[in-house]
C-alpha atoms as a PDB file:
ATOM      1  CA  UNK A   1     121.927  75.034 102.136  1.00  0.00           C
ATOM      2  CA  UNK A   2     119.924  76.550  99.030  1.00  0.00           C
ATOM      3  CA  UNK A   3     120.591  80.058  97.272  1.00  0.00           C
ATOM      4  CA  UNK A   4     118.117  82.216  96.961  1.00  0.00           C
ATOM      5  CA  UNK A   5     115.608  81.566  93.507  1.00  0.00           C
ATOM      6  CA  UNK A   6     116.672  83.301  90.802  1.00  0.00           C
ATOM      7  CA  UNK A   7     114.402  85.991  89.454  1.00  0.00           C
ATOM      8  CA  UNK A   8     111.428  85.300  87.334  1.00  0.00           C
ATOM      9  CA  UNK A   9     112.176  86.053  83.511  1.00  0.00           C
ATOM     10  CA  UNK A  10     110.066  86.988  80.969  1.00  0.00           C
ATOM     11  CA  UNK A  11     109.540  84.464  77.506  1.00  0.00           C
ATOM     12  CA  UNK A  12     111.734  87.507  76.012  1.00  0.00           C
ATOM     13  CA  UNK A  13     114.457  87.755  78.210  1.00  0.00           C
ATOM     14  CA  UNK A  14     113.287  91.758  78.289  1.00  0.00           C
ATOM     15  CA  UNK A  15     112.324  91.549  81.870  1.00  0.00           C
ATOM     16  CA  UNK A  16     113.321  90.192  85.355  1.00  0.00           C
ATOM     17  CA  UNK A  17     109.807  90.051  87.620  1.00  0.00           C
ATOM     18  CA  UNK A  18     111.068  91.422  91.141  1.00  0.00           C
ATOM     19  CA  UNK A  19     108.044  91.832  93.856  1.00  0.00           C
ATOM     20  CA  UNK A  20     105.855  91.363  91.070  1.00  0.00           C
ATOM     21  CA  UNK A  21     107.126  94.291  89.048  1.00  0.00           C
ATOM     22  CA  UNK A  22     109.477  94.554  85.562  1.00  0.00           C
ATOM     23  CA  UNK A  23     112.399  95.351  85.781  1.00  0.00           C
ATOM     24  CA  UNK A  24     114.429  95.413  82.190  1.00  0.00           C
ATOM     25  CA  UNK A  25     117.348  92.723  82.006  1.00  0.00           C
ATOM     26  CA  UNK A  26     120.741  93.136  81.094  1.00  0.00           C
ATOM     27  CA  UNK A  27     121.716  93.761  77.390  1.00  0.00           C
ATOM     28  CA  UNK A  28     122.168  90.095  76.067  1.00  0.00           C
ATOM     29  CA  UNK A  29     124.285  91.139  73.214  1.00  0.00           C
ATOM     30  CA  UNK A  30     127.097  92.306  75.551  1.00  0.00           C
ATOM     31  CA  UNK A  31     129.578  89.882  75.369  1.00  0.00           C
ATOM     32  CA  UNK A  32     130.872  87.955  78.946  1.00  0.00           C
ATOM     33  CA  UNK A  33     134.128  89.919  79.830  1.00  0.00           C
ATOM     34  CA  UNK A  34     132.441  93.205  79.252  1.00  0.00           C
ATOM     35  CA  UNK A  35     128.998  92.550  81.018  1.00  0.00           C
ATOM     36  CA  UNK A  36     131.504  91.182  83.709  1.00  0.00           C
ATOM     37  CA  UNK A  37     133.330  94.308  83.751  1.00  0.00           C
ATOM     38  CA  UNK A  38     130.310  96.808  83.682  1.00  0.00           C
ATOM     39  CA  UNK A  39     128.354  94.607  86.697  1.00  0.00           C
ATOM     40  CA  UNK A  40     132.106  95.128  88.728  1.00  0.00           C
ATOM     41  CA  UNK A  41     131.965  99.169  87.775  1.00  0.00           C
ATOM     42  CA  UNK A  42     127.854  99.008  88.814  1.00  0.00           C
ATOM     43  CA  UNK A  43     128.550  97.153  92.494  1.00  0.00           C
ATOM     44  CA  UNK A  44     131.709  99.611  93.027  1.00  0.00           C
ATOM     45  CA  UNK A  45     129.506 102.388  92.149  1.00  0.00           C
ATOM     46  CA  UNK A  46     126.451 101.010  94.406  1.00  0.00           C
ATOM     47  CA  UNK A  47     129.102 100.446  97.126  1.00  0.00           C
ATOM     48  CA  UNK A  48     130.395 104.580  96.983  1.00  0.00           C
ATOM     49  CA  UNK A  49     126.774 105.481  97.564  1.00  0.00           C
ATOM     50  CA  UNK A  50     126.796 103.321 100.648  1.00  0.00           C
ATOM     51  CA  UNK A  51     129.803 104.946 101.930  1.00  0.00           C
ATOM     52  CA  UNK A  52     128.584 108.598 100.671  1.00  0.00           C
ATOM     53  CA  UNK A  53     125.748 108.226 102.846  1.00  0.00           C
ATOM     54  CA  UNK A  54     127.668 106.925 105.731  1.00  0.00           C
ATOM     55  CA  UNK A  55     129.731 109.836 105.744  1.00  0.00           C
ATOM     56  CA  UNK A  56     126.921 112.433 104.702  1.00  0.00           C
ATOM     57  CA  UNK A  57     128.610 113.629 102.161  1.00  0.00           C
ATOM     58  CA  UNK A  58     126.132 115.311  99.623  1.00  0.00           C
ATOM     59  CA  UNK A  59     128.417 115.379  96.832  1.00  0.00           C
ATOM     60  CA  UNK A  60     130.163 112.369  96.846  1.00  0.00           C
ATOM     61  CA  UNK A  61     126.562 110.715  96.684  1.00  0.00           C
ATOM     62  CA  UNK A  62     125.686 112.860  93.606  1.00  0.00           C
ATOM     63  CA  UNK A  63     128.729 111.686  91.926  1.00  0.00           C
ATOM     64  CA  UNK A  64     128.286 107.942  93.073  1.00  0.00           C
ATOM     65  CA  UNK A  65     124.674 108.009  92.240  1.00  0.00           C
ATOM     66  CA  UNK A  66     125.882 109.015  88.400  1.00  0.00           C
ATOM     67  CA  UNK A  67     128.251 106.241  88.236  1.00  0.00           C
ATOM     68  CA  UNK A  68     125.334 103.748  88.967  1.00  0.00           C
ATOM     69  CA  UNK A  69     122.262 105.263  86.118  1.00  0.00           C
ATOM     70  CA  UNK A  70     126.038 105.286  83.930  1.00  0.00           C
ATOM     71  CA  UNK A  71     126.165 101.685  84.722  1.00  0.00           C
ATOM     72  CA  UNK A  72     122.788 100.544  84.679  1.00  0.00           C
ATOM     73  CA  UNK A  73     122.681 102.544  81.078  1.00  0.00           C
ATOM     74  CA  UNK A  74     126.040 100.821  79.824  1.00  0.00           C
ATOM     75  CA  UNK A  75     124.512  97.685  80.824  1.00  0.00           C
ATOM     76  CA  UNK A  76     121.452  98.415  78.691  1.00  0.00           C
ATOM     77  CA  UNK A  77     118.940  98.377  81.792  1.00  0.00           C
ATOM     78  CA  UNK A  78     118.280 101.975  81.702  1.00  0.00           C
ATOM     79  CA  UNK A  79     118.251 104.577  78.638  1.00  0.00           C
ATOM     80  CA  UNK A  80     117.293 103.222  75.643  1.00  0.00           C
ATOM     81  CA  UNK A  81     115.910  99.591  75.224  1.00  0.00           C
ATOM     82  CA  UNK A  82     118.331  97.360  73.437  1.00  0.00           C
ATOM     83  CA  UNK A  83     115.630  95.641  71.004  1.00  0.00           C
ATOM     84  CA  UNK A  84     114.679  96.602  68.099  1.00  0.00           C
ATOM     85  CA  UNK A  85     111.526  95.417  67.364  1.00  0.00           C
ATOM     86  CA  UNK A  86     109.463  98.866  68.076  1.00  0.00           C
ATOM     87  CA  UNK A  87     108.269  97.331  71.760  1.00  0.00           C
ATOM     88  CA  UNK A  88     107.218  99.653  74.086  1.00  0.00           C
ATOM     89  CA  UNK A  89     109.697  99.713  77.557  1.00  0.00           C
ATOM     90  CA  UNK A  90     107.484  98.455  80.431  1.00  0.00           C
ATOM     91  CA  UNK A  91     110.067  98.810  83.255  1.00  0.00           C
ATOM     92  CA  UNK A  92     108.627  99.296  86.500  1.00  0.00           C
ATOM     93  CA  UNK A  93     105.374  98.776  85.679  1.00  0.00           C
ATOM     94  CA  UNK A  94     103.343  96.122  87.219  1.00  0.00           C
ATOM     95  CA  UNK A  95     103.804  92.384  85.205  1.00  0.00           C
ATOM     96  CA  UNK A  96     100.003  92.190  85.550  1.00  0.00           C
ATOM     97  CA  UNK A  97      99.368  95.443  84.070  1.00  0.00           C
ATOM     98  CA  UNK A  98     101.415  94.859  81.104  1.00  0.00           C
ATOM     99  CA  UNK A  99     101.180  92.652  77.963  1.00  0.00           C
ATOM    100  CA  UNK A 100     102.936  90.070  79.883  1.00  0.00           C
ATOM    101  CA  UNK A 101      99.894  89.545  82.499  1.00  0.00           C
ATOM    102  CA  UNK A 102      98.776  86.384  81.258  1.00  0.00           C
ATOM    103  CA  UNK A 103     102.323  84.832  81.542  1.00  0.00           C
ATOM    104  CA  UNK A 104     102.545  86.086  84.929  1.00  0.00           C
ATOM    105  CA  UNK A 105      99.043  84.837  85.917  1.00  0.00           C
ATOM    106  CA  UNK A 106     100.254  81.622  84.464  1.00  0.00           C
ATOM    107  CA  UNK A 107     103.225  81.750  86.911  1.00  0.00           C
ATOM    108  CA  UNK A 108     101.300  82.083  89.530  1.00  0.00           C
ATOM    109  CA  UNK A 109     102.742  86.049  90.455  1.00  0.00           C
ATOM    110  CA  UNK A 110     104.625  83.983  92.993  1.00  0.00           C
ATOM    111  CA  UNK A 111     107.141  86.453  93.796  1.00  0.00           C
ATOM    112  CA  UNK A 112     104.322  89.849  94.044  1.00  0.00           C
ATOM    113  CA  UNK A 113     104.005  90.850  97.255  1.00  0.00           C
ATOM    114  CA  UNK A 114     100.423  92.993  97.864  1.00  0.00           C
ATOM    115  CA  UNK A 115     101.584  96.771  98.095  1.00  0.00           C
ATOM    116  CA  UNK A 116     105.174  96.495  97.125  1.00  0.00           C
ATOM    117  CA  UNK A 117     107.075  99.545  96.369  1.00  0.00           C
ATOM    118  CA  UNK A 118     109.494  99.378  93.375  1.00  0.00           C
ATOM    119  CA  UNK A 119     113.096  98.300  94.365  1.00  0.00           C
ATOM    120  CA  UNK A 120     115.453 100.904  95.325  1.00  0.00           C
ATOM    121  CA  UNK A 121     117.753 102.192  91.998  1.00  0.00           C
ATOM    122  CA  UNK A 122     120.714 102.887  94.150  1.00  0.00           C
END
């Protein structure tokens, strides 16, 4: 049995492509134990809004939907970019629409599906 291909990365390491759109990677210069630590914080977070909206509980899901954008900032994927070069933040913008179109093209946009919403942040 194969596992599923992992996602398309940019030359950078900025970027993960997903449905054809970029979405910004995890902080590289987090070290193993704590990236390993914030992703287990980030799924237990991910699965409280599951349950919050199982049990329709408005503010349970507020609260669980802060722990993830804290997560998904502590891992560097959301607030401010982690580079420091001055680049502009492209995140969920379109990999063809972006300065990294002619990579993409070169990839073939094999993963861009025609119409494809942006993935869920929950």
């Amino acid at each position: 049995m194969t596992g599923a291909r992992p996602p398309l990365m940019t030359p950078d390491q900025r970027y993960l492509v997903v449905r054809g759109r970029l979405w910004r990677a995890t902080d590289p210069g987090l070290s193993d134990a704590e990236r390993q630590r914030l992703v287990a914080a980030l799924m237990d977070a991910r699965r409280a809004v599951k349950s919050a909206k199982r049990a329709d509980d408005a503010a349970a899901l507020a609260e669980a939907r802060r722990a993830v954008d804290a997560g998904k900032r502590a891992l560097g994927e959301r607030g401010p970019v982690w580079w420091a070069d001055g680049a502009p933040d492209y995140t969920r913008h379109l990999a063809r629409t972006t300065p990294y179109a002619a990579w993409y093209a070169r990839h073939g946009g094999e993963d861009e599906e025609p119409g494809a919403e942006a993935a869920p942040q929950d």
